[in-house]
Protein backbone atom coordinates (compact mmCIF):
# COMPACT_ATOMS: atom_id res chain seq x y z
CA UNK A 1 122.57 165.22 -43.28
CA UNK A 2 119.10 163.87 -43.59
CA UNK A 3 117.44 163.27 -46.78
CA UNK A 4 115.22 166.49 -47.64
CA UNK A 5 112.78 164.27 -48.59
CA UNK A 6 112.33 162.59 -45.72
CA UNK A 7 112.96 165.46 -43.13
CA UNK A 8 109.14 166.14 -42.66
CA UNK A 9 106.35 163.53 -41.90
CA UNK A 10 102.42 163.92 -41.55
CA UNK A 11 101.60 162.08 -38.34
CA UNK A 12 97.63 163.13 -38.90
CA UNK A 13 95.65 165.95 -39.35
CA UNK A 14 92.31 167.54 -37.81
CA UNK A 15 89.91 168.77 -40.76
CA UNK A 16 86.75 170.05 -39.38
CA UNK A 17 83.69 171.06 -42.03
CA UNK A 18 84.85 174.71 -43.16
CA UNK A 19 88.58 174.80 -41.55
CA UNK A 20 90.83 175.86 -39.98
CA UNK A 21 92.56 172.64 -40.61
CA UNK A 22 95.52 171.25 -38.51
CA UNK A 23 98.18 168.84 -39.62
CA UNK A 24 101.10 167.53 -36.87
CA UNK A 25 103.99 167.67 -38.43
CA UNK A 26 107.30 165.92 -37.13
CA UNK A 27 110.66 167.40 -37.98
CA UNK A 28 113.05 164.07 -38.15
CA UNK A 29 115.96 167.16 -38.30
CA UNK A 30 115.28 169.03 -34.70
CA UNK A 31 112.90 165.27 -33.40
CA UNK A 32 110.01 167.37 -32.30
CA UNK A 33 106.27 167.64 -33.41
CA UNK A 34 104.62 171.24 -34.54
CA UNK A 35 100.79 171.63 -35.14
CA UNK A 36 99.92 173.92 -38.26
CA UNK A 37 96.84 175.33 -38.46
CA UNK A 38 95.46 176.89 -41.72
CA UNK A 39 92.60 178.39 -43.10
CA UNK A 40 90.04 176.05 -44.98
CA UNK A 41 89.97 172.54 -45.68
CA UNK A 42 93.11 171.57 -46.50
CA UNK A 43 92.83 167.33 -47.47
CA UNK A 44 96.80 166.83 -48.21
CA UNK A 45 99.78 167.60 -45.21
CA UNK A 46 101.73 168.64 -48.18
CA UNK A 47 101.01 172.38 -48.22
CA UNK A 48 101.20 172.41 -44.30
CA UNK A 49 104.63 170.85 -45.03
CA UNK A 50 105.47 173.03 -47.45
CA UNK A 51 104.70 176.11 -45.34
CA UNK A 52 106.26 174.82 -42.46
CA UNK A 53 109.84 173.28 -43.49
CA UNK A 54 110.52 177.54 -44.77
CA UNK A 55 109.94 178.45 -41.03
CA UNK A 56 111.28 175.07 -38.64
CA UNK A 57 114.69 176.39 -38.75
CA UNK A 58 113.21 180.15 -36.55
CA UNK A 59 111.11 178.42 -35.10
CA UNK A 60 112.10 178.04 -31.20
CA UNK A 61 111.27 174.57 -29.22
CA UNK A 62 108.87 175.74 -27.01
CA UNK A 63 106.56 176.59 -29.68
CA UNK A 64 104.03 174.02 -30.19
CA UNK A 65 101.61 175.57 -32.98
CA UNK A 66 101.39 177.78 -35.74
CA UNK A 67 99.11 179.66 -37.68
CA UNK A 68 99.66 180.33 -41.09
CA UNK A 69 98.60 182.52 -43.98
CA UNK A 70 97.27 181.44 -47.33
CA UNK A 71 100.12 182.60 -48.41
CA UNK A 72 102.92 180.83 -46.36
CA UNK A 73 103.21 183.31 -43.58
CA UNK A 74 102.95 183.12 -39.82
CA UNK A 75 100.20 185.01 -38.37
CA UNK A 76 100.49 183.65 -35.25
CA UNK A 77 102.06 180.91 -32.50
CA UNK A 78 101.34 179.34 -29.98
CA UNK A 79 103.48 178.01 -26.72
CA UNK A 80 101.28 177.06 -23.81
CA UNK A 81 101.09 173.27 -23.32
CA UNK A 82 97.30 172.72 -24.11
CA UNK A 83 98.40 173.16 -27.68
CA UNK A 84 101.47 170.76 -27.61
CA UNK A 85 100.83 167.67 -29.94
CA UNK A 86 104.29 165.82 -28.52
CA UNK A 87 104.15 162.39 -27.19
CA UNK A 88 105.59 159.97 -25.10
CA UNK A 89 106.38 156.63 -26.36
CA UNK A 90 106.26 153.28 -24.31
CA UNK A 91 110.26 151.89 -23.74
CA UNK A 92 110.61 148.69 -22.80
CA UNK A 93 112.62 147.96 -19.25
CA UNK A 94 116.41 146.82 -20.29
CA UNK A 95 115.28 143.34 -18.51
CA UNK A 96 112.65 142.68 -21.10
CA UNK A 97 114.96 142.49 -24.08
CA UNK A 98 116.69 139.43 -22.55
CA UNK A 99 120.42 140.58 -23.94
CA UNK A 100 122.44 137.62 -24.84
CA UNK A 101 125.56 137.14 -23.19
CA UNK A 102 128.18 139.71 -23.64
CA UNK A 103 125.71 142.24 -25.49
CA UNK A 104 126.35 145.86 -23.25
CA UNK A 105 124.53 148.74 -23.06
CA UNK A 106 125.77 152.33 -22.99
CA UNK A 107 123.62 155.46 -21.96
CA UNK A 108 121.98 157.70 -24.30
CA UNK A 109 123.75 160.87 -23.08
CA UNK A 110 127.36 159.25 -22.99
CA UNK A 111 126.92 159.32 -27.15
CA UNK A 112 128.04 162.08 -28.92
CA UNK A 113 126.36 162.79 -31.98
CA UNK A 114 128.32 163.51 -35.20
CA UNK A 115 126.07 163.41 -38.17
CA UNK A 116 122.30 162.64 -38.80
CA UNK A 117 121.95 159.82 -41.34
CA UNK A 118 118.50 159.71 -41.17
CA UNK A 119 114.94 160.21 -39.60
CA UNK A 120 115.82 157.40 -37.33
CA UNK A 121 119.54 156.59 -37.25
CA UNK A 122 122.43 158.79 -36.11
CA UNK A 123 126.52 158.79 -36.41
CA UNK A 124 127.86 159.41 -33.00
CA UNK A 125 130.93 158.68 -30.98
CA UNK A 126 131.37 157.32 -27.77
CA UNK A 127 133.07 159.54 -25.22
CA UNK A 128 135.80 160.25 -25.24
CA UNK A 129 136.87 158.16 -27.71
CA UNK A 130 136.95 158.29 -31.07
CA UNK A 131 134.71 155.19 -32.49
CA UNK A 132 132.35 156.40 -34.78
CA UNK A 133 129.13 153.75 -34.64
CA UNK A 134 125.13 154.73 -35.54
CA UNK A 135 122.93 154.66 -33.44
CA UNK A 136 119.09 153.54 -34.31
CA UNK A 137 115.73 153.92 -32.21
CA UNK A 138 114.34 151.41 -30.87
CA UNK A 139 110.56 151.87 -30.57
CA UNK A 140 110.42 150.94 -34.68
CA UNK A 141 113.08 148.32 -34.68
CA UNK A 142 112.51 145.83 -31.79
CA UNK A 143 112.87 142.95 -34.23
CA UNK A 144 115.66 144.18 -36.12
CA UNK A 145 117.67 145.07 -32.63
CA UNK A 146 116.94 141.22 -31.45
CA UNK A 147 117.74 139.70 -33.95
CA UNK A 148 120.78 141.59 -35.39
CA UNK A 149 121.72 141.26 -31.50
CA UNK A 150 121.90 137.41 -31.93
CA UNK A 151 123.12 137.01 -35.23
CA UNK A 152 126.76 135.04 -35.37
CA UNK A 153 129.50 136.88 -37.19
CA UNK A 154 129.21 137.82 -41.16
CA UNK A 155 131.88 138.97 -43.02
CA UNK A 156 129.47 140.62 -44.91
CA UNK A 157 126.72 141.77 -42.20
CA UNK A 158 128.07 145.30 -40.20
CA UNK A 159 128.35 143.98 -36.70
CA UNK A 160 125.78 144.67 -34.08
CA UNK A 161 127.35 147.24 -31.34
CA UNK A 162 125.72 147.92 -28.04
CA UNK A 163 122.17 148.15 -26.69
CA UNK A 164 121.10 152.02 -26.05
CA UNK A 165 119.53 152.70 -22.39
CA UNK A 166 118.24 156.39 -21.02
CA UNK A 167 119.25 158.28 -18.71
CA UNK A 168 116.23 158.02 -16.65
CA UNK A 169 115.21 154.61 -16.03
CA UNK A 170 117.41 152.54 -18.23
CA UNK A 171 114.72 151.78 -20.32
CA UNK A 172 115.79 150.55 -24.37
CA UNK A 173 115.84 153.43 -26.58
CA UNK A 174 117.73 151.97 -29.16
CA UNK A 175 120.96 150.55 -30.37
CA UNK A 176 124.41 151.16 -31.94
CA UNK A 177 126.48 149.16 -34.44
CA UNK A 178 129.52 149.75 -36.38
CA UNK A 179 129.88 152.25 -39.19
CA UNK A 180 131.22 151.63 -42.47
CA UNK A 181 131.08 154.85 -44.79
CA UNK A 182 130.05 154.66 -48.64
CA UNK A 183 126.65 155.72 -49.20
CA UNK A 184 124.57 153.75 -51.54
CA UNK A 185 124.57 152.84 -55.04
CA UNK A 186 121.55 155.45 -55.62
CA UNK A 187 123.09 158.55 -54.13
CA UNK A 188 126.41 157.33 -56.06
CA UNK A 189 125.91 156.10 -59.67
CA UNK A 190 129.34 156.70 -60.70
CA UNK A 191 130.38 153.81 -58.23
CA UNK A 192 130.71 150.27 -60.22
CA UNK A 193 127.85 147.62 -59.10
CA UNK A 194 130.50 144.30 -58.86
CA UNK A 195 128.57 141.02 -59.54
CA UNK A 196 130.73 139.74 -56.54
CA UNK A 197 128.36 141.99 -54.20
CA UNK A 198 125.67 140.19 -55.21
CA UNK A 199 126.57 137.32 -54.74
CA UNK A 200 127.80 138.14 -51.33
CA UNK A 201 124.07 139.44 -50.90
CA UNK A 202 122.44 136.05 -52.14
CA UNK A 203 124.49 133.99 -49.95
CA UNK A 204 123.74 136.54 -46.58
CA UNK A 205 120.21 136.19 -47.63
CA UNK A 206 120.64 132.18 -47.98
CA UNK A 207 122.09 131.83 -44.60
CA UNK A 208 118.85 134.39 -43.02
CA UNK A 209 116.57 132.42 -45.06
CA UNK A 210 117.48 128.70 -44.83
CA UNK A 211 119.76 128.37 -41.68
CA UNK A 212 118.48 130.21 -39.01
CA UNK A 213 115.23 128.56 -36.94
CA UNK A 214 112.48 129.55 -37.52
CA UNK A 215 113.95 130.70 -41.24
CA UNK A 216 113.99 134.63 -41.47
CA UNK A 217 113.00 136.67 -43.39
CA UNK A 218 115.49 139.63 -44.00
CA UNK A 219 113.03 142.33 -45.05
CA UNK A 220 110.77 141.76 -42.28
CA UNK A 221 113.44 140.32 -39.74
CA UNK A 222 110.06 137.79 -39.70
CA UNK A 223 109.92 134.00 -38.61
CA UNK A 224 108.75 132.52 -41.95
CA UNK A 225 106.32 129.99 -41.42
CA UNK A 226 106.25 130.27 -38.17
CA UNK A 227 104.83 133.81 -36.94
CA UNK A 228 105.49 134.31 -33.43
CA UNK A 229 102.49 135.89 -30.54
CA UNK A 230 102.71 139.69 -30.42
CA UNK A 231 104.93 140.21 -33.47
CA UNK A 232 103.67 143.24 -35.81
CA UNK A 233 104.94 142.33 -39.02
CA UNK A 234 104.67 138.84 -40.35
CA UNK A 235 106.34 136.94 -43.37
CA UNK A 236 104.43 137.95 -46.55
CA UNK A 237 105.04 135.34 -49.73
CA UNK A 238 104.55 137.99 -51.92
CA UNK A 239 107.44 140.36 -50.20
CA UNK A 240 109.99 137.32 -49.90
CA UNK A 241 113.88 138.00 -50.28
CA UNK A 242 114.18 136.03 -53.26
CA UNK A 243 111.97 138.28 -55.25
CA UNK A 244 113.18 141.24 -53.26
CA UNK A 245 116.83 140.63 -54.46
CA UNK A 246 115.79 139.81 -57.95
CA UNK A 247 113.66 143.25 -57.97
CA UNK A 248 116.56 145.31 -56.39
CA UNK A 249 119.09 144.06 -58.82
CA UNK A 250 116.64 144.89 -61.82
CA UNK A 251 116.22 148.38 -60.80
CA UNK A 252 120.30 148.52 -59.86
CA UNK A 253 121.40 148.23 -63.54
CA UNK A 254 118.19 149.46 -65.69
CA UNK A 255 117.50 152.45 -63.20
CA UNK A 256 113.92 152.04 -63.66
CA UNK A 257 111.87 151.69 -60.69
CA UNK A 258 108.37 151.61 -62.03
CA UNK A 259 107.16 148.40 -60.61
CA UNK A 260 107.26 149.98 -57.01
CA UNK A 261 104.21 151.60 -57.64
CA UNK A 262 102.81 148.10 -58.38
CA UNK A 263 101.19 146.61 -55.16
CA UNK A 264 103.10 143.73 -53.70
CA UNK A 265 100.99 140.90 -54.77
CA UNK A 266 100.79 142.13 -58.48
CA UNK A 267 104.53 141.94 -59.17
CA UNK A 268 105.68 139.05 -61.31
CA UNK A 269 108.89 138.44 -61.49
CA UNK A 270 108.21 137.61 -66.03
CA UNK A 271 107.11 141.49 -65.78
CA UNK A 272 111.07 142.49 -65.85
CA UNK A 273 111.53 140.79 -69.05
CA UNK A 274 114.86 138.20 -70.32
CA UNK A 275 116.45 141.33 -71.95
CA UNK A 276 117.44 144.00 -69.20
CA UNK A 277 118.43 147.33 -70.96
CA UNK A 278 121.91 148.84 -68.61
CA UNK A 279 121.22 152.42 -67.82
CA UNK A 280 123.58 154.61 -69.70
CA UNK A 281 125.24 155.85 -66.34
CA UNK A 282 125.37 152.34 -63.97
CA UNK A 283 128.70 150.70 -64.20
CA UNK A 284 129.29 147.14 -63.87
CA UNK A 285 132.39 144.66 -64.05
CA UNK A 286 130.47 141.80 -65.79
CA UNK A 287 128.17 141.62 -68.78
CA UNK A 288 124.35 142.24 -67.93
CA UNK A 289 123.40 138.52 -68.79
CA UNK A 290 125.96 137.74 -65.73
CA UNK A 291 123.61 139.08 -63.58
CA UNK A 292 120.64 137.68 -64.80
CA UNK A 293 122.36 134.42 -64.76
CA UNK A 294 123.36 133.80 -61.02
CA UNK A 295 119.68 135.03 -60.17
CA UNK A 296 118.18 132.75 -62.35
CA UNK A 297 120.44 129.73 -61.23
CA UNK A 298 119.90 131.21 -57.44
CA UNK A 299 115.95 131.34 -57.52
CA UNK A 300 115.66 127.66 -59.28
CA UNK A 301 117.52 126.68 -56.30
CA UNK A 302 115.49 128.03 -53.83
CA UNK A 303 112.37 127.02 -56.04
CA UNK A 304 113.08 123.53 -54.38
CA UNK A 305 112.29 122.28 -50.80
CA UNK A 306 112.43 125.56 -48.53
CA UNK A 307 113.05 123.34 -45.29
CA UNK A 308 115.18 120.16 -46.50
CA UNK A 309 118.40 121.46 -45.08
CA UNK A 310 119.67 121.00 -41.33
CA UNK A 311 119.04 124.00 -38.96
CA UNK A 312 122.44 124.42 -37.41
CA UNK A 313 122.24 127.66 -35.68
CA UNK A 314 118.86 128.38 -33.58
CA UNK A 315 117.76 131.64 -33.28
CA UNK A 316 114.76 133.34 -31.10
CA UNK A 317 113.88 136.72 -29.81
CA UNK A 318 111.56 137.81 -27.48
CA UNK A 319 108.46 139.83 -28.60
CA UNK A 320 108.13 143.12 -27.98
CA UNK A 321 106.90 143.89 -24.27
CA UNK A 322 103.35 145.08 -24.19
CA UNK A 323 102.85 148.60 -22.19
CA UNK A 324 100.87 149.60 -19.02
CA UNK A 325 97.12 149.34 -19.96
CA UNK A 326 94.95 152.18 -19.73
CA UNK A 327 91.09 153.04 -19.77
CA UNK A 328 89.79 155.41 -21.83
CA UNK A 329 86.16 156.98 -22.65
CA UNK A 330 84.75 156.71 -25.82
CA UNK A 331 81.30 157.88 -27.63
CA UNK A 332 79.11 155.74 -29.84
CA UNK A 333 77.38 156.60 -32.81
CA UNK A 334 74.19 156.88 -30.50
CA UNK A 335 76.14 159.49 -28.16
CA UNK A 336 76.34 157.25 -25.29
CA UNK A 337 79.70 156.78 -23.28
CA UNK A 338 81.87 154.11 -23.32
CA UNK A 339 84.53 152.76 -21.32
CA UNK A 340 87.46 150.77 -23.64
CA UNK A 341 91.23 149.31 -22.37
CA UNK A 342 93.66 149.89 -24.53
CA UNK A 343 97.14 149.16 -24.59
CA UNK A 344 99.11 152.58 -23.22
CA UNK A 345 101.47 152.39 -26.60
CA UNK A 346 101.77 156.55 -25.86
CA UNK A 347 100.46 159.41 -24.36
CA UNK A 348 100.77 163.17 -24.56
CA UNK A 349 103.93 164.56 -22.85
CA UNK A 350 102.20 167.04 -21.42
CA UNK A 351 99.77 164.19 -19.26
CA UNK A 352 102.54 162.96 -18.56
CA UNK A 353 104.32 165.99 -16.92
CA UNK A 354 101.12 166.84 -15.07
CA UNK A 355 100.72 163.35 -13.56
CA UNK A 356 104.31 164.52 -12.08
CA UNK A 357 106.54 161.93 -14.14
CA UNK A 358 110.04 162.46 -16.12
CA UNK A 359 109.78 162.77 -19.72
CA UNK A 360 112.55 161.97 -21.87
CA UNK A 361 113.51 164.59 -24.42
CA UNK A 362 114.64 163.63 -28.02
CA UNK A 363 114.36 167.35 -29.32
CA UNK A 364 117.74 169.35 -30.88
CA UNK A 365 118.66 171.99 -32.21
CA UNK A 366 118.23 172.19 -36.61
CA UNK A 367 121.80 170.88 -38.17
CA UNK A 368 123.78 173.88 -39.27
């Protein structure tokens, strides 16, 4: 089951002087996209989402707007397609993901899905048998998916699976990999944080960081040092593992997560303090000094030269394919027309279907 939290998303609003005011909101649960209109100026999606999570579950797919009431109620709805906010996303061709030898690919509607884990990952089983893997999208995680893909075995990294295709063109949708159950520490603080696990994590993170060419970076799945043409994210000093692990760790045992509201660049690792105060309900096998210990002895390793070992195992992806281009009309500040080429990222479904094209359908139906 997905998060309640993170069932809803904003993807942008329309605020016009006065109202009504529009916000798109996507439904991770049933993957589809439903425009709410409401009266006045309303600056924050939260209302809209508010409003609109009490009425997803009746509300049928082809339905593409609402109207609403100041008072939570639907006044009115609206189904024909000039109102429908959906879009299609660019997929890259299975041939432009280069798949390393013995990497296979299995069709998105031979997977059977099980559970939803989350806005963008899925349990599902591939028929008929019984394997249980999760399955992840691929328009967000190109990098990830490349990388992962390429990766030599870790005990202590869940194996990469098999490359998602559609069932229209074959195009990459996304990916599977194995699927080992146990939530998180956060969902489950009963559950004893073992000082083994991290240093399992540190020397995973070691290996991304320090033996792979160009080094990677595991939050990012970046080339540090060494960004690459076309690659959105790029290895940021201030969000290195080192300090990520250190961070996570601190928050693991004391439970308090302030510093995330602290922008990347301010956070100093001498803000956590030498004393760290255990959380009444975390659970650990060692003494909290333990901890502190192997990260201190850990990042005055790494505090030495980054690049004076031997790269052993090469690693490189390829970027992620750009998209048809497309020209579009624009108006400047003086009102005059303008002609601009943009990359064709997405496009409304309903263009699409008009043009006489396929569109491939993510929605489903709300999870009982």
């Amino acid at each position: 089951m997905i998060d309640k939290d993170s069932v809803y998303f904003s993807l942008s609003g329309d605020i016009p002087v006065g109202g009504p005011s529009t916000w798109h909101i996507i439904d991770w649960d049933q993957r589809r996209v439903v425009s709410v209109t409401m009266d006045g100026e309303q600056d924050d999606e939260s209302l809209a989402i508010e409003h609109f999570s009490r009425h997803s579950d009746r509300i049928s797919l082809d339905i593409h707007r609402i109207y609403i009431s100041h008072d939570g109620e639907m006044i009115s709805t609206y189904t024909d397609s000039k109102n429908e906010p959906t879009c299609c996303v660019h997929y890259p061709p299975l041939h432009d993901a280069c798949l390393p030898e013995g990497v296979q690919t299995v069709r998105r509607d031979k997977l059977e899905e099980l559970e939803r884990l989350g806005p963008d990952a899925d349990l599902v089983a591939y028929s008929p048998c019984i394997e249980e893997p999760v399955k992840k999208y691929a328009q967000m995680s190109w990098k990830g998916m490349n990388l992962w893909m390429r990766l030599p075995r870790y005990l202590n990294i869940i194996p990469f699976d098999q490359v998602v295709v559609d069932e229209l063109e074959g195009r990459v949708v996304g990916f599977t990999c194995d699927y080992v159950p146990g939530g998180n520490l956060e969902e489950n603080k009963s559950r004893v944080f073992k000082l083994k696990w991290l240093k399992q994590l540190i020397r995973v993170v070691d290996d991304l960081n320090l033996e792979l060419y160009h080094a990677i970076d595991f939050n990012f799945a970046a080339r540090i040092n060494c960004p690459s043409p076309g690659e959105s994210e790029s290895y940021v000093e201030d969000r290195n593992d080192v300090k990520g692990v250190i961070f996570t760790t601190y928050e693991i045992i004391t439970q308090d997560d302030s510093l995330q509201s602290v922008p990347h660049e301010d956070q100093n690792l001498g803000n956590l303090g030498s004393k760290w105060v255990k959380h009444l309900e975390v659970k650990l096998d060692h003494q909290v000094e333990s901890y502190q210990l192997v990260l201190k002895e850990w990042r005055e390793r790494r505090e030495g030269d980054f690049h004076s070992g031997n790269v052993l195992r090469p690693i490189e992806w390829p970027a992620m394919p750009k998209p048809p281009q497309k020209t579009i009309s624009l108006k400047t500040v003086q009102g005059q027309t303008t002609s601009v080429i943009v990359d064709n990222w997405y496009e409304r479904r309903q263009d699409v279907r008009d043009r006489g094209d396929k569109v491939l359908n993510w929605e489903r139906p709300p999870q009982g």
